[in-house]
C-alpha atoms as a PDB file:
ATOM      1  CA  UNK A   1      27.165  94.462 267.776  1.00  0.00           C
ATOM      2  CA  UNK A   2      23.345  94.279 267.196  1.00  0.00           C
ATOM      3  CA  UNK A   3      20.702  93.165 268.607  1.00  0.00           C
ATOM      4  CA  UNK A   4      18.163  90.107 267.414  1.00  0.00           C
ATOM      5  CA  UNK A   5      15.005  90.935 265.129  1.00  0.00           C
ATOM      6  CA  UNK A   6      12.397  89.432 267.651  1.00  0.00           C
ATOM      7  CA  UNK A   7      10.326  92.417 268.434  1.00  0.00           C
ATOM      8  CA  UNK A   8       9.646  93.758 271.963  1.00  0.00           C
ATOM      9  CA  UNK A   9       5.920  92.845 271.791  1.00  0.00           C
ATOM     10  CA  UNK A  10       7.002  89.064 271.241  1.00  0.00           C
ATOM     11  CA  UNK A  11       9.225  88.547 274.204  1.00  0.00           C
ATOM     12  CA  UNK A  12       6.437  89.692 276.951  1.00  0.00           C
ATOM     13  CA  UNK A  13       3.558  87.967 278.320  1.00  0.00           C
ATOM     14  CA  UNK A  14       1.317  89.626 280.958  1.00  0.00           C
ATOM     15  CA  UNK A  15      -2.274  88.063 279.776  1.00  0.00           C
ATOM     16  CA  UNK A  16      -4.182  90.858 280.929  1.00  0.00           C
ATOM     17  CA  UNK A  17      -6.443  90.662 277.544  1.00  0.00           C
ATOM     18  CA  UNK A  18      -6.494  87.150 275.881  1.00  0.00           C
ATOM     19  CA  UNK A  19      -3.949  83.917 276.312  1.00  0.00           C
ATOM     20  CA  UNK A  20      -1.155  85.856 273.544  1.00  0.00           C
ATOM     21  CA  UNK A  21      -1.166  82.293 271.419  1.00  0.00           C
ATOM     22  CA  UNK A  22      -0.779  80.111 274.703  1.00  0.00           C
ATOM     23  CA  UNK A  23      -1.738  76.778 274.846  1.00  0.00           C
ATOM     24  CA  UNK A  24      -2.104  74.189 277.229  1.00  0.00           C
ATOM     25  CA  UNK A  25      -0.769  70.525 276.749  1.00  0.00           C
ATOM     26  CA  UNK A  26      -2.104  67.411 278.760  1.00  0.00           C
ATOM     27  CA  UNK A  27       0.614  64.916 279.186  1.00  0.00           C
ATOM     28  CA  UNK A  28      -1.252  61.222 277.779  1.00  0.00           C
ATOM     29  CA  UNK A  29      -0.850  57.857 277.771  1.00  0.00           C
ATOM     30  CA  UNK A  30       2.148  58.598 280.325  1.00  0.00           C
ATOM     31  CA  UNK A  31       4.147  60.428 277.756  1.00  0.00           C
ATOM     32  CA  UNK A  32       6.677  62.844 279.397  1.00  0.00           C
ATOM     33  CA  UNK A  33       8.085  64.513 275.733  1.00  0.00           C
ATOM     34  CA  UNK A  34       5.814  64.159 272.577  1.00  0.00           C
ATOM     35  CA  UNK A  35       2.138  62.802 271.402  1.00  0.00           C
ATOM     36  CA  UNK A  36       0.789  65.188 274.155  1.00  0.00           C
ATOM     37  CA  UNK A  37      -3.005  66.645 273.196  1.00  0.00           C
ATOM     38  CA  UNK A  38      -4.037  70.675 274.007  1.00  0.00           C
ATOM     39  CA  UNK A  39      -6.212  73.381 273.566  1.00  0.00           C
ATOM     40  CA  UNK A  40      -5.498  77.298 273.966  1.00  0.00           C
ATOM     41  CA  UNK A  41      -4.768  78.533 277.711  1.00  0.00           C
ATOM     42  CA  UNK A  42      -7.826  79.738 279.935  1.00  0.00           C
ATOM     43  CA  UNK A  43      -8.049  83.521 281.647  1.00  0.00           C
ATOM     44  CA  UNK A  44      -8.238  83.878 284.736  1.00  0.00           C
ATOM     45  CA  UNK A  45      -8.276  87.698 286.390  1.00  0.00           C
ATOM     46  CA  UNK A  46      -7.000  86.427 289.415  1.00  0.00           C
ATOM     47  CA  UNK A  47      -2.848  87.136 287.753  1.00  0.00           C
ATOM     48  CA  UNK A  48       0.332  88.528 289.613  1.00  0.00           C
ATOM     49  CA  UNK A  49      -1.449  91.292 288.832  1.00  0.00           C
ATOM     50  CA  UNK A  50      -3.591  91.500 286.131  1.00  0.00           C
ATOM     51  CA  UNK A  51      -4.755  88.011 283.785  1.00  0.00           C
ATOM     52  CA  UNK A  52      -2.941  85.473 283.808  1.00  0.00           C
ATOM     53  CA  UNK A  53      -3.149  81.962 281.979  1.00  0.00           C
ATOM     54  CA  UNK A  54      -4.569  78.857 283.317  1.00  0.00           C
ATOM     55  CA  UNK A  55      -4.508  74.840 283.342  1.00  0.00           C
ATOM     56  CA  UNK A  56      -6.819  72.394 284.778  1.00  0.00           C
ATOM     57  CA  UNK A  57      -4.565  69.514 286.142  1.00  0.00           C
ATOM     58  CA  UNK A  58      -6.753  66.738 284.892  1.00  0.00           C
ATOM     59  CA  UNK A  59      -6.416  64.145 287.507  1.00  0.00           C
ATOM     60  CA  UNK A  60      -4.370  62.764 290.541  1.00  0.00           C
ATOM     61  CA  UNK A  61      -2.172  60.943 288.160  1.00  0.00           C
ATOM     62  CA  UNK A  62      -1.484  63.611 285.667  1.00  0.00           C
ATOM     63  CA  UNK A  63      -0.352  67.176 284.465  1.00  0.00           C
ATOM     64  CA  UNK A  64       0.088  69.842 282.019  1.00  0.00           C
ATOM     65  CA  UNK A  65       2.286  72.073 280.652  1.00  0.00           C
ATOM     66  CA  UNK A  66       1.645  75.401 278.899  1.00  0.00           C
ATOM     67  CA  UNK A  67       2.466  75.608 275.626  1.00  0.00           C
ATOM     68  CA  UNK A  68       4.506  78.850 274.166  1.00  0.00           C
ATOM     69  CA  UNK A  69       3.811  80.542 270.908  1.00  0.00           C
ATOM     70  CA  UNK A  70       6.265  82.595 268.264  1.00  0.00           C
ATOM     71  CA  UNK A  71       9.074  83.608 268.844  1.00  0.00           C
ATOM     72  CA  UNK A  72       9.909  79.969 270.635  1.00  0.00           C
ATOM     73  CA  UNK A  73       8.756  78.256 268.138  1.00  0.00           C
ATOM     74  CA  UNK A  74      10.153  76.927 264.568  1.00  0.00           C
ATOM     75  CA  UNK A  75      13.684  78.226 264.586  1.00  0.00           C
ATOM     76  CA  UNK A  76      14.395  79.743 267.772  1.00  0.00           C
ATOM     77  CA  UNK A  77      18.424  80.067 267.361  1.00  0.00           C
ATOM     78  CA  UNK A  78      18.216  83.665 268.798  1.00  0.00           C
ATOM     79  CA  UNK A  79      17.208  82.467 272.310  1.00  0.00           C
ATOM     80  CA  UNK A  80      20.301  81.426 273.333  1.00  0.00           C
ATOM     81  CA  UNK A  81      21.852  83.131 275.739  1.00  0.00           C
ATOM     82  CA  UNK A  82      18.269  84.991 276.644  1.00  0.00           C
ATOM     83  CA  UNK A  83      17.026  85.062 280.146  1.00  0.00           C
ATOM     84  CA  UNK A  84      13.429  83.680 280.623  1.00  0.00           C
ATOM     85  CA  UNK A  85      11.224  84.755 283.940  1.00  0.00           C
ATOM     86  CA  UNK A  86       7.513  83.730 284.453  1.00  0.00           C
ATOM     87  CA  UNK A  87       5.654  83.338 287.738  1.00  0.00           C
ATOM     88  CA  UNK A  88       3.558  79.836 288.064  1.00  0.00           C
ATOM     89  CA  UNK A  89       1.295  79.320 290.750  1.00  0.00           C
ATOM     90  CA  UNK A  90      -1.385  76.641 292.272  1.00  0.00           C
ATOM     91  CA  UNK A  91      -4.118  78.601 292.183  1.00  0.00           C
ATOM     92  CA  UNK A  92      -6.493  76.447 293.302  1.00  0.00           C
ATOM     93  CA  UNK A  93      -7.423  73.337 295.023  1.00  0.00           C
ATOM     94  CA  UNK A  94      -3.846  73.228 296.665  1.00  0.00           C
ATOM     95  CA  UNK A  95      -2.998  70.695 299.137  1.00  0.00           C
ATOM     96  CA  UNK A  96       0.093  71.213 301.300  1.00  0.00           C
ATOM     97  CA  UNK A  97       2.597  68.107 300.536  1.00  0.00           C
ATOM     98  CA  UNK A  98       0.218  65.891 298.760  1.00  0.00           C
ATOM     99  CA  UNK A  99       2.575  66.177 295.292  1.00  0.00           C
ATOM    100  CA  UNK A 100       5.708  66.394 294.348  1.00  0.00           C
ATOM    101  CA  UNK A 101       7.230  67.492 290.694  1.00  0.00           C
ATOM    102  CA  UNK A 102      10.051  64.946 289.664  1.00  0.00           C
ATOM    103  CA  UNK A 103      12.828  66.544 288.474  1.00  0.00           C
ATOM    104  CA  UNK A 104      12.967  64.256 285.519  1.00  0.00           C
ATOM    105  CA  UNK A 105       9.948  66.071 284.478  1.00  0.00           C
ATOM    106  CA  UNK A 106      11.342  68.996 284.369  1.00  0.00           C
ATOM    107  CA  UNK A 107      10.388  72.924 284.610  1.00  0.00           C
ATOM    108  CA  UNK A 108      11.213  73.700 281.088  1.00  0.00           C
ATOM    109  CA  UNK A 109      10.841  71.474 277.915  1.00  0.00           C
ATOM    110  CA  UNK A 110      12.219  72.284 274.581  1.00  0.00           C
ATOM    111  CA  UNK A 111      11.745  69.745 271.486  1.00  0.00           C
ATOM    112  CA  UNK A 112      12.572  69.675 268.605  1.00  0.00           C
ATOM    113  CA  UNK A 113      10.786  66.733 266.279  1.00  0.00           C
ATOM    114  CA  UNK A 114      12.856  66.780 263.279  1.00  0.00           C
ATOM    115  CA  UNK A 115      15.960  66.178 265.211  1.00  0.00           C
ATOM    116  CA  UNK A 116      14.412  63.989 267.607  1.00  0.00           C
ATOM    117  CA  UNK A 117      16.359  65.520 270.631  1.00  0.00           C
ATOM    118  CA  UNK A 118      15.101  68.254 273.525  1.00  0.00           C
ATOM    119  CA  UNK A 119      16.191  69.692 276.245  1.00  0.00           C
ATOM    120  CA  UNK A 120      14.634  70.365 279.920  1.00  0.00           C
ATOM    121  CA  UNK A 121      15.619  72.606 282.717  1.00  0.00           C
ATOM    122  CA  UNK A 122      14.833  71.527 286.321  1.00  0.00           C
ATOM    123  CA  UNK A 123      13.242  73.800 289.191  1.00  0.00           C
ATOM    124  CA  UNK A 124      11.789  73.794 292.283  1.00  0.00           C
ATOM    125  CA  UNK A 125       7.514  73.074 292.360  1.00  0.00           C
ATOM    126  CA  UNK A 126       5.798  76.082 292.888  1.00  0.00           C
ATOM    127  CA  UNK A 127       2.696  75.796 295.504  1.00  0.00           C
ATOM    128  CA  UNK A 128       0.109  78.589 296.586  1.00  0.00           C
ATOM    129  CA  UNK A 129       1.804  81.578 296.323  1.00  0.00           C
ATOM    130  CA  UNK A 130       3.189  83.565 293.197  1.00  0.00           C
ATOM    131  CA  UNK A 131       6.808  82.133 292.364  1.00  0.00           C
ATOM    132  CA  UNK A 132       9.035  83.977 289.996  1.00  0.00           C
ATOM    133  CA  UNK A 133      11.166  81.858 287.983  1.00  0.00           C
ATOM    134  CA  UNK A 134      14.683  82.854 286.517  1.00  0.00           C
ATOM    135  CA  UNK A 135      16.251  81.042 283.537  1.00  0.00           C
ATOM    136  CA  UNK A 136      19.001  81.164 281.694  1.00  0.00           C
ATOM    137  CA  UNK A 137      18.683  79.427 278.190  1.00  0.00           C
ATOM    138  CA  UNK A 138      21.967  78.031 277.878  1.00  0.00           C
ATOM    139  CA  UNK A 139      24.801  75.748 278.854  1.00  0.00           C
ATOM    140  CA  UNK A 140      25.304  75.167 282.777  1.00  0.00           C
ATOM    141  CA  UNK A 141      27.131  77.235 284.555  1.00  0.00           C
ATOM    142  CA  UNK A 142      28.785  74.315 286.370  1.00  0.00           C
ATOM    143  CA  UNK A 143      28.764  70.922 285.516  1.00  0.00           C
ATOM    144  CA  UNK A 144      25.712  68.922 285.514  1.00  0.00           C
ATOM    145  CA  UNK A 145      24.838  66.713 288.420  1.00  0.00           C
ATOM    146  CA  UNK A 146      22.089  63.996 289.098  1.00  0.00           C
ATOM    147  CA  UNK A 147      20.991  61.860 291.895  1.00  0.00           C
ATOM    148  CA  UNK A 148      18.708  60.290 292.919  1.00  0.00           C
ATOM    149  CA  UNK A 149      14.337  60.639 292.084  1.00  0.00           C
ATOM    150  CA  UNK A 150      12.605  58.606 295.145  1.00  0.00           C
ATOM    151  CA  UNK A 151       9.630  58.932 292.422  1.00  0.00           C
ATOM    152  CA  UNK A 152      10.961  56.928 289.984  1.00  0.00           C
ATOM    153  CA  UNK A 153      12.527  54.553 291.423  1.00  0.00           C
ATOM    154  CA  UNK A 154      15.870  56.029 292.238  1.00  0.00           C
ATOM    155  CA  UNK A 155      16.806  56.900 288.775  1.00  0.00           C
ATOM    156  CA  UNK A 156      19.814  59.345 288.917  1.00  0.00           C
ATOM    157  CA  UNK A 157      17.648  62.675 287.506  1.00  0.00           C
ATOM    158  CA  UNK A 158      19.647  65.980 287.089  1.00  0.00           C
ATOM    159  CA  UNK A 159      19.354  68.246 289.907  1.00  0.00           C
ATOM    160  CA  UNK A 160      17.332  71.268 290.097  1.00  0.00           C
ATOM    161  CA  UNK A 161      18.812  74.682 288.652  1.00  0.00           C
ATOM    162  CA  UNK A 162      20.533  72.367 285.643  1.00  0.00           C
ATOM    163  CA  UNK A 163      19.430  72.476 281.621  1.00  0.00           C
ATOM    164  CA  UNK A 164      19.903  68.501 280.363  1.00  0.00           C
ATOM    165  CA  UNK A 165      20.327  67.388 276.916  1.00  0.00           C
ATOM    166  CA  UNK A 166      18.159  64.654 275.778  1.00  0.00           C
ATOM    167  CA  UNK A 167      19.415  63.107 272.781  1.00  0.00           C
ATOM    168  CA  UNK A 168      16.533  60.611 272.094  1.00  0.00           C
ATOM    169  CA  UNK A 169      13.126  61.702 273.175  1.00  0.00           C
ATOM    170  CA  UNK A 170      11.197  59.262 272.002  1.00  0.00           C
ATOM    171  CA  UNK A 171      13.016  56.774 274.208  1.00  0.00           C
ATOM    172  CA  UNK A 172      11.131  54.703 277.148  1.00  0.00           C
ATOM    173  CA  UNK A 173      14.302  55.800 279.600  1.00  0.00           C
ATOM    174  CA  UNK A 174      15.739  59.624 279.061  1.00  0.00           C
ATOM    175  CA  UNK A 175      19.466  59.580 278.895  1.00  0.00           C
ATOM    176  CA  UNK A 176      20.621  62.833 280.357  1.00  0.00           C
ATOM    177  CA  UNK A 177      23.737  65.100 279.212  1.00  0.00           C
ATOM    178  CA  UNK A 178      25.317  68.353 279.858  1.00  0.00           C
ATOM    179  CA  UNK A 179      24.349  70.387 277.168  1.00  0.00           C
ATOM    180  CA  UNK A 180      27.162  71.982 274.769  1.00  0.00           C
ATOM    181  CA  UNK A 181      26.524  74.908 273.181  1.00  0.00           C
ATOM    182  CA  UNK A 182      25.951  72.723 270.008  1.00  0.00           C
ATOM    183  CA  UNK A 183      22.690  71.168 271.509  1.00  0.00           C
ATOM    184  CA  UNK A 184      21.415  74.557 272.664  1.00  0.00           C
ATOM    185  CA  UNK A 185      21.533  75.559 268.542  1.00  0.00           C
ATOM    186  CA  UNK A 186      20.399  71.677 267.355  1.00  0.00           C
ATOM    187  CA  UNK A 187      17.702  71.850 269.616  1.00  0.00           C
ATOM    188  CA  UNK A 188      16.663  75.592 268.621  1.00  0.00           C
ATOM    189  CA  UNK A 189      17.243  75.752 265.699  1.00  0.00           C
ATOM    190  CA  UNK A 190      13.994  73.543 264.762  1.00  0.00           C
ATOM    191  CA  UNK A 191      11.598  73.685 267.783  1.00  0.00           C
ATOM    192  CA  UNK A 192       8.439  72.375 267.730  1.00  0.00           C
ATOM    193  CA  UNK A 193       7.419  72.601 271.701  1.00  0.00           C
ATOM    194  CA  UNK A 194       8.402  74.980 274.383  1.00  0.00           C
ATOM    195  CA  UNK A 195       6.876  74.586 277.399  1.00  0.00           C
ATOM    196  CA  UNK A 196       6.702  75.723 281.019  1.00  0.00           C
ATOM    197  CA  UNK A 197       5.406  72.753 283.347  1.00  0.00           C
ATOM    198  CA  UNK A 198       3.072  73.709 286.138  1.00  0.00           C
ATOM    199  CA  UNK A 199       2.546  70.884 288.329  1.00  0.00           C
ATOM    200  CA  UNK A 200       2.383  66.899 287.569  1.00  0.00           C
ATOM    201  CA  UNK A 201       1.457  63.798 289.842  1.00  0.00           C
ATOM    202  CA  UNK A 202       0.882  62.534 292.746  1.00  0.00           C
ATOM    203  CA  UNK A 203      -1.819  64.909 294.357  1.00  0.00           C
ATOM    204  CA  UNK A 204      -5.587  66.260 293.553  1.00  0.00           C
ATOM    205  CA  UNK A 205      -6.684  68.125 290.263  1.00  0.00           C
ATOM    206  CA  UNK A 206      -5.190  71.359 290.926  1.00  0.00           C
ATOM    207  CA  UNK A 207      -6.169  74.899 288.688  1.00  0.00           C
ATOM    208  CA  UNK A 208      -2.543  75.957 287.653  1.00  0.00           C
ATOM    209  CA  UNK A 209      -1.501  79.487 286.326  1.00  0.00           C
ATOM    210  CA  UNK A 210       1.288  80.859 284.482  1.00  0.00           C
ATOM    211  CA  UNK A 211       1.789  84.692 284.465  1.00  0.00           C
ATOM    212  CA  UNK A 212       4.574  87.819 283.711  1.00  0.00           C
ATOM    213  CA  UNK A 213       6.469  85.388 280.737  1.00  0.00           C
ATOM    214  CA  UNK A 214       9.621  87.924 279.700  1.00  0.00           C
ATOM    215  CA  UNK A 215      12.457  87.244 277.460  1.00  0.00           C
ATOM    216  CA  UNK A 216      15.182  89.746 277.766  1.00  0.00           C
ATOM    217  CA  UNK A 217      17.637  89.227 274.551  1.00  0.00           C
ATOM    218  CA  UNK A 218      21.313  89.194 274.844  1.00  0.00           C
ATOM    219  CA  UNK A 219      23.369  91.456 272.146  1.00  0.00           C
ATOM    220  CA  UNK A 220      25.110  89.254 269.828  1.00  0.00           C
ATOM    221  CA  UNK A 221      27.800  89.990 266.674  1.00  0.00           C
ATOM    222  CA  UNK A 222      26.214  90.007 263.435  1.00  0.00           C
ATOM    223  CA  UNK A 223      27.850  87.420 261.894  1.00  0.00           C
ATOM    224  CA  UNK A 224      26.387  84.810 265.369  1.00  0.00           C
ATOM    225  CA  UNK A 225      23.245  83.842 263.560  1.00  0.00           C
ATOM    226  CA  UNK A 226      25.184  82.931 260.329  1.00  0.00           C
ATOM    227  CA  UNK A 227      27.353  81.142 262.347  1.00  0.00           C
ATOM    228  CA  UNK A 228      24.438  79.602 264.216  1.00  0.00           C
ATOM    229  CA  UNK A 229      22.681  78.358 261.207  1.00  0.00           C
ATOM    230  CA  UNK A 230      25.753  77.154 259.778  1.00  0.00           C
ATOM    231  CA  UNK A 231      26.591  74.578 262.729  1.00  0.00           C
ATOM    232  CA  UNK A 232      22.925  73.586 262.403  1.00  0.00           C
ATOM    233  CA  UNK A 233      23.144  72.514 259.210  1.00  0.00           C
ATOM    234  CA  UNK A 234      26.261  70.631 259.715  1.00  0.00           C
ATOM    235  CA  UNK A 235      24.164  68.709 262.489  1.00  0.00           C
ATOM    236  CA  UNK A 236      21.444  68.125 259.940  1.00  0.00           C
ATOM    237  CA  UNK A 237      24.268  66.664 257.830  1.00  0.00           C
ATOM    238  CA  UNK A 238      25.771  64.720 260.124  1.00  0.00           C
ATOM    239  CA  UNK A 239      22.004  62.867 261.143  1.00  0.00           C
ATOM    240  CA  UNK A 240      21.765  62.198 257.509  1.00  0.00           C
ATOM    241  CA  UNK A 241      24.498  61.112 256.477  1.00  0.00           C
ATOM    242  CA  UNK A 242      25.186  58.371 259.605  1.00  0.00           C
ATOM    243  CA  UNK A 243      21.313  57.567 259.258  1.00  0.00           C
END
């Protein structure tokens, strides 16, 4: 057994100095996956303790999402199986039941333009208070289940606690499957956005803040990212040669 290369100093985030490569992304134009426009992540000493990150919701109809740096980024193959916990918090100009996260929007984004597919991972909205968030990059535990978002319409949206496999992100409409382990490497092995979603819609411009970010990597057999890379590139393949 050994363990992955990524270094200790790359799987925690505590912001007590600077933003650690975090950026912010403002969802535009309506856009829920790609196309989005940021900046790097504010300070704010006011963290769970310590800094923490912030983002300034920029209006009642909108959101944003902070942006991760290395090691999520590029090929990210070696997060699979990791648990990820990170506290999120309104930490300003919060308004008891005035907005509502839609699941379809998900907690967690991960894209990955090359491939044109992502994943997200629904969870509940955090409000006023610090909540710590516990996730499991990988498939479901049980199978995935939807039903139906009152805020769009009543389109069947996975529940919250599931991962979902989007195979087309640049489609109007998200179709929405239970992730194999095969998506989990297509998907990381080329990422170009991981995000963690603070708040979006329906309420007033709200300060958001993201604090305590920790990977903890999972021991895996040598021969795994070999393996790993391999089924990636049979993916790649596969896109190319049915394109």
């Amino acid at each position: 057994m050994t363990y992955t290369s990524i270094t200790a100093a790359m799987t925690s985030f505590t912001f007590d100095a600077d933003n650690e490569g975090w950026a912010v992304l403002d969802y535009t134009g309506g856009r829920l996956f790609t196309g989005e426009v940021g900046g790097p992540a504010g300070i704010t000493p006011m963290g769970n303790p310590g800094g923490a990150i912030i983002a300034d919701d920029p209006n009642a109809d909108e959101g944003a999402r902070f942006s991760a740096p290395t090691p999520f980024i590029g090929n990210a193959s070696s997060l699979v199986g990791a648990n990820l916990t990170f506290d999120l918090t309104v930490l300003l100009n919060f308004v008891p039941n005035t907005y509502t996260l839609s699941r379809a929007l998900g907690l967690v984004y991960i894209e990955n333009d090359t491939s044109g597919d992502g994943l997200l991972y629904t969870g509940a909205l955090p409000d006023d208070g610090w909540t710590t968030y516990s996730v499991t990059i990988g498939p479901n535990a049980a199978p995935l289940t939807l039903s139906p978002e009152a805020g769009l319409g009543g389109l069947p949206v996975p529940d919250e606690g599931f991962w979902a496999y989007i195979p087309d992100t640049s489609a109007i409409g998200a179709a929405f499957v239970d992730p194999t382990a095969m998506h989990f490497s297509d998907v990381l092995g080329g990422v170009t956005r991981f995000t963690i979603t603070g708040e979006v819609l329906d309420g007033p411009s709200e300060i958001l803040a993201l604090d305590n970010v920790h990977l903890t990597l999972v021991p895996i057999p040598a021969a795994l990212p070999l393996l790993l890379s391999a089924l990636f590139g049979l993916v790649v393949a596969g896109r190319r040669t049915t394109s």
